[in-house]
Protein backbone atom coordinates (compact mmCIF):
# COMPACT_ATOMS: atom_id res chain seq x y z
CA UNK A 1 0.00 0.00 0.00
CA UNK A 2 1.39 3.19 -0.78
CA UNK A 3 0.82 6.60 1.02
CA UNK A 4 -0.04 9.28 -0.64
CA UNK A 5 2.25 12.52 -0.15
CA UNK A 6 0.92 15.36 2.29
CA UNK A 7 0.36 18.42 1.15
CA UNK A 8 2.78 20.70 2.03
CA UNK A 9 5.81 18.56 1.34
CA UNK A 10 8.64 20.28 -0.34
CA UNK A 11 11.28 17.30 -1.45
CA UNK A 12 12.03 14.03 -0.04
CA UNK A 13 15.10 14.22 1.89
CA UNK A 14 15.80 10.50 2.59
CA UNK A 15 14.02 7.57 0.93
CA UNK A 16 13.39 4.48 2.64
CA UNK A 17 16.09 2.91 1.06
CA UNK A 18 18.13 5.37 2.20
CA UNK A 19 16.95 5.12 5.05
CA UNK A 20 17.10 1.49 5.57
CA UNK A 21 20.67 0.61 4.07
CA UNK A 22 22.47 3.44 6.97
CA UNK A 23 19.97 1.98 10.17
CA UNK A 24 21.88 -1.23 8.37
CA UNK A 25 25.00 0.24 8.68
CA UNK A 26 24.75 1.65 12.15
CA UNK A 27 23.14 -1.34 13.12
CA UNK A 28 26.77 -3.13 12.13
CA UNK A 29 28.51 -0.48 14.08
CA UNK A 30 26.72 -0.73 17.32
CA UNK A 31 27.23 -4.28 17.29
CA UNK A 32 30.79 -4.80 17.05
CA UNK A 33 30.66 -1.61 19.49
CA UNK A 34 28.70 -3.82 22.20
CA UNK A 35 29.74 -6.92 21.65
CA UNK A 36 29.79 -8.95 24.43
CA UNK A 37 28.27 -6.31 26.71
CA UNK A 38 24.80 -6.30 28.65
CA UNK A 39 22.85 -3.68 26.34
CA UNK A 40 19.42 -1.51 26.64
CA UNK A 41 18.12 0.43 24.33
CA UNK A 42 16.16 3.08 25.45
CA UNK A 43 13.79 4.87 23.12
CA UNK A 44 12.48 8.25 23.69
CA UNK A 45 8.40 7.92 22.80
CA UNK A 46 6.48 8.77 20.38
CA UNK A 47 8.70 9.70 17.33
CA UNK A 48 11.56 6.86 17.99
CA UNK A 49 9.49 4.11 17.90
CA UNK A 50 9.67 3.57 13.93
CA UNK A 51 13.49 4.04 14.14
CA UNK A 52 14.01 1.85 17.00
CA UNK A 53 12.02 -1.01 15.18
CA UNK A 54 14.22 -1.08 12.39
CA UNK A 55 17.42 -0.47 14.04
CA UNK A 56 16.99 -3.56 16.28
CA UNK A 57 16.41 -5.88 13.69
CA UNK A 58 19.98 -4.41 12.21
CA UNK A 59 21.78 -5.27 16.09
CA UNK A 60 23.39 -8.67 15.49
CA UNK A 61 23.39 -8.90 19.28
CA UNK A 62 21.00 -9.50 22.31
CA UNK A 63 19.79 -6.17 23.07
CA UNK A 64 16.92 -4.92 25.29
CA UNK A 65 14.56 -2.23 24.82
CA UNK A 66 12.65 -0.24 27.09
CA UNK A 67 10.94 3.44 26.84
CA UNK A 68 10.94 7.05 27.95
CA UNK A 69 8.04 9.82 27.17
CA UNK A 70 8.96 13.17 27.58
CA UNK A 71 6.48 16.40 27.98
CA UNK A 72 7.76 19.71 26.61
CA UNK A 73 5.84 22.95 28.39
CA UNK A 74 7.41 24.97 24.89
CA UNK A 75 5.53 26.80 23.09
CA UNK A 76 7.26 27.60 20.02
CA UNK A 77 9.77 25.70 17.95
CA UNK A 78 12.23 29.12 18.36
CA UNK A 79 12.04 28.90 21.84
CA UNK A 80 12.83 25.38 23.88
CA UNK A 81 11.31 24.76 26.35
CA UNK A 82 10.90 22.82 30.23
CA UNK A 83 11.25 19.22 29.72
CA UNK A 84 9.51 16.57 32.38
CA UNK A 85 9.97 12.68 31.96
CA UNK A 86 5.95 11.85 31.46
CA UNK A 87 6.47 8.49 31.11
CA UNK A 88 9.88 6.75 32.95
CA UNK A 89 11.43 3.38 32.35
CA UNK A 90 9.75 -0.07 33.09
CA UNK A 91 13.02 -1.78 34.39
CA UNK A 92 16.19 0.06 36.15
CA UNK A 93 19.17 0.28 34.23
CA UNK A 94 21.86 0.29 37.11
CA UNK A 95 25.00 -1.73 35.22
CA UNK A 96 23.58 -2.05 31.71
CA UNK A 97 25.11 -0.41 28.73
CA UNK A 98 22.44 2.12 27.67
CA UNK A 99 22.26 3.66 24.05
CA UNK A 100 19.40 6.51 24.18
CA UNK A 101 17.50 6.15 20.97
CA UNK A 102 16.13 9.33 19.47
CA UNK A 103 14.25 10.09 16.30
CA UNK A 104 16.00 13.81 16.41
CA UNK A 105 18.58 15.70 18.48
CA UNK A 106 18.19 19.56 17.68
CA UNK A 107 19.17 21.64 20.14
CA UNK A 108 20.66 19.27 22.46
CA UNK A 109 18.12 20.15 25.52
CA UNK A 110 16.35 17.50 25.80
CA UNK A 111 18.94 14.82 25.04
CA UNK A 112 21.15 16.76 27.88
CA UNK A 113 18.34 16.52 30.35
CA UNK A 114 17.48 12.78 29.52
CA UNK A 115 21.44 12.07 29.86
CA UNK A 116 21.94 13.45 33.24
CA UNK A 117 18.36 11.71 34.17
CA UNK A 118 19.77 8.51 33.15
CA UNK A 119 23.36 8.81 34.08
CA UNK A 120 21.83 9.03 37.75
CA UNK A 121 20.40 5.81 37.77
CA UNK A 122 24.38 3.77 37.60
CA UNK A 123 24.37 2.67 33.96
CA UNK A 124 27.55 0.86 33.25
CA UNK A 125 27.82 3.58 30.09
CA UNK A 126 26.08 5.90 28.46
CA UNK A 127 25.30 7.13 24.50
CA UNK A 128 23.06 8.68 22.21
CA UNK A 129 21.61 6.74 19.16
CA UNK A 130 20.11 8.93 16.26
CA UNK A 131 18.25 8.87 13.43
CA UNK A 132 18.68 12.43 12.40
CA UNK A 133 21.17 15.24 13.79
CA UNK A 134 20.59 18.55 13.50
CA UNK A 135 23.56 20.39 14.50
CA UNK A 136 22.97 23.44 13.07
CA UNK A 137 20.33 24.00 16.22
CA UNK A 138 22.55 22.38 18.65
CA UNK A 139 22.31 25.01 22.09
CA UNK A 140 24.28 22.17 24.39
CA UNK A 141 26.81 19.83 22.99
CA UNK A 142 25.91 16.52 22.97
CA UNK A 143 27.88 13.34 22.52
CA UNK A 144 26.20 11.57 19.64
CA UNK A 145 28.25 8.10 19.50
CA UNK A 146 26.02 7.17 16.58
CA UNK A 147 24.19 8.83 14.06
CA UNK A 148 22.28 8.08 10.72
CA UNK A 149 21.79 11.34 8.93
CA UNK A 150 22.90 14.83 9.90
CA UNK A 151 20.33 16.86 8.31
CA UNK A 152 19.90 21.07 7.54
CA UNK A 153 17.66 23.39 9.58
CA UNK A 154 14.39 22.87 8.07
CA UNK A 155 10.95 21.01 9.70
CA UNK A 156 11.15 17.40 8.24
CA UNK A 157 8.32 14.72 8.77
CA UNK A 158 8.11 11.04 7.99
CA UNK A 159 9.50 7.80 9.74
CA UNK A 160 8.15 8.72 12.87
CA UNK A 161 8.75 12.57 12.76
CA UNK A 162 5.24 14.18 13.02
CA UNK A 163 3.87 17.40 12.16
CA UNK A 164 0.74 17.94 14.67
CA UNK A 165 1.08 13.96 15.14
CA UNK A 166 0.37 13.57 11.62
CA UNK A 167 2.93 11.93 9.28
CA UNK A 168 4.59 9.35 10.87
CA UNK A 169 4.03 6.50 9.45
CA UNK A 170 5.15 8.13 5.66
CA UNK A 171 8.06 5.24 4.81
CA UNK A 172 10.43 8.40 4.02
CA UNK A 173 11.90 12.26 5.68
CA UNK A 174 10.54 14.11 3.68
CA UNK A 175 10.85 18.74 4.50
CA UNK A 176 7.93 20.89 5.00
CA UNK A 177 7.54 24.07 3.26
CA UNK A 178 8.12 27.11 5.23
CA UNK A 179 5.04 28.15 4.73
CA UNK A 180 3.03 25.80 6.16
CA UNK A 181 5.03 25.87 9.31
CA UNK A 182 4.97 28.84 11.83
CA UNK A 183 6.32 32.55 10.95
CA UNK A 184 9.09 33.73 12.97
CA UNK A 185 7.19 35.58 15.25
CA UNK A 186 5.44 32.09 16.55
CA UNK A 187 1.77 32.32 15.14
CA UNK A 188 0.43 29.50 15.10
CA UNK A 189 1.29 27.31 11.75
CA UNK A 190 -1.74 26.89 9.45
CA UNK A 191 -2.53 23.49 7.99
CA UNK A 192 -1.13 22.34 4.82
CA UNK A 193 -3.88 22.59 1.79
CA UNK A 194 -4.17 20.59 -1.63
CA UNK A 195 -2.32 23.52 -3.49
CA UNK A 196 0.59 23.70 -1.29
């Protein structure tokens, strides 16, 4: 089945191909990286989930998975916000290798917060997993050990990124037009329409 393309798209930035041959790659890397080690994944809810999926079936190792939700009291993209874990881990991770799986890292906030939130809790070590890296953002340095795609400043959707939690499930990244997302002053962003 194939899904038709969104309004409001302006190019596809990664196909799933793409997509799908560097989780493959990655998936390699982290691997040899952990062999022999005790190691959790940890996936940061919702937008990791499609990313996660795919990279553990590219882990040629035991791994274990478990899940974080984060709330964000932002209001505007242009302006980051309070973070608060919403929804926390089922299992502790005291002497476990932990890679931190996220769909994005932007501005580095909220992967800094969810490191220092972890790191608390005795983890054997530490790292951040990500599909896509945004470093032109980037507030707070943060040590991404592995990353798919480093990607330009521009609102992308697809493969679990959402726009208004629509989106995710496209089977590509595709980037919005500027239009359809917020103006610079923060009004709200109006909805994409058939002409866009």
């Amino acid at each position: 089945m194939t899904i038709p393309e969104p309004p409001g798209i302006e190019r596809v930035l990664f196909t799933g191909d793409q997509i799908r041959r560097r989780i493959a790659e990655v998936g390699s890397e982290i691997s040899e990286h952990y062999r022999g080690k005790d190691l959790k994944l940890i996936a940061v809810l919702k937008g990791s989930v499609y990313f996660l999926t795919e990279l553990t079936r590219a882990i040629g190792i035991p791994v274990k998975i478990d899940f974080l939700a984060i709330s964000s009291f932002a209001s505007q993209r242009s302006s980051p916000g309070v973070v608060r874990i919403a929804k926390d881990l089922d299992e502790p991770i005291e002497g476990e290798d932990v890679l931190l799986v996220e769909d994005i890292v932007d501005t580095g906030l909220t992967a800094t917060y969810l490191l220092r939130t972890l790191a608390g809790r005795g983890p054997n070590s530490l790292a951040v997993c990500t599909l896509l890296d945004r470093t032109s953002r980037r507030l707070v340095e943060v040590p991404v050990r592995f990353r798919c795609f480093e990607i330009p400043d521009r609102f992308v959707i697809g493969y679990g990124l959402d726009y208004r939690q629509l989106y995710r499930n496209l089977p590509y990244i595709a980037v919005m037009k500027p239009g359809v997302m917020a103006d610079q002053s923060g009004a709200p962003a109006r909805p994409p329409t058939a002409s866009e």
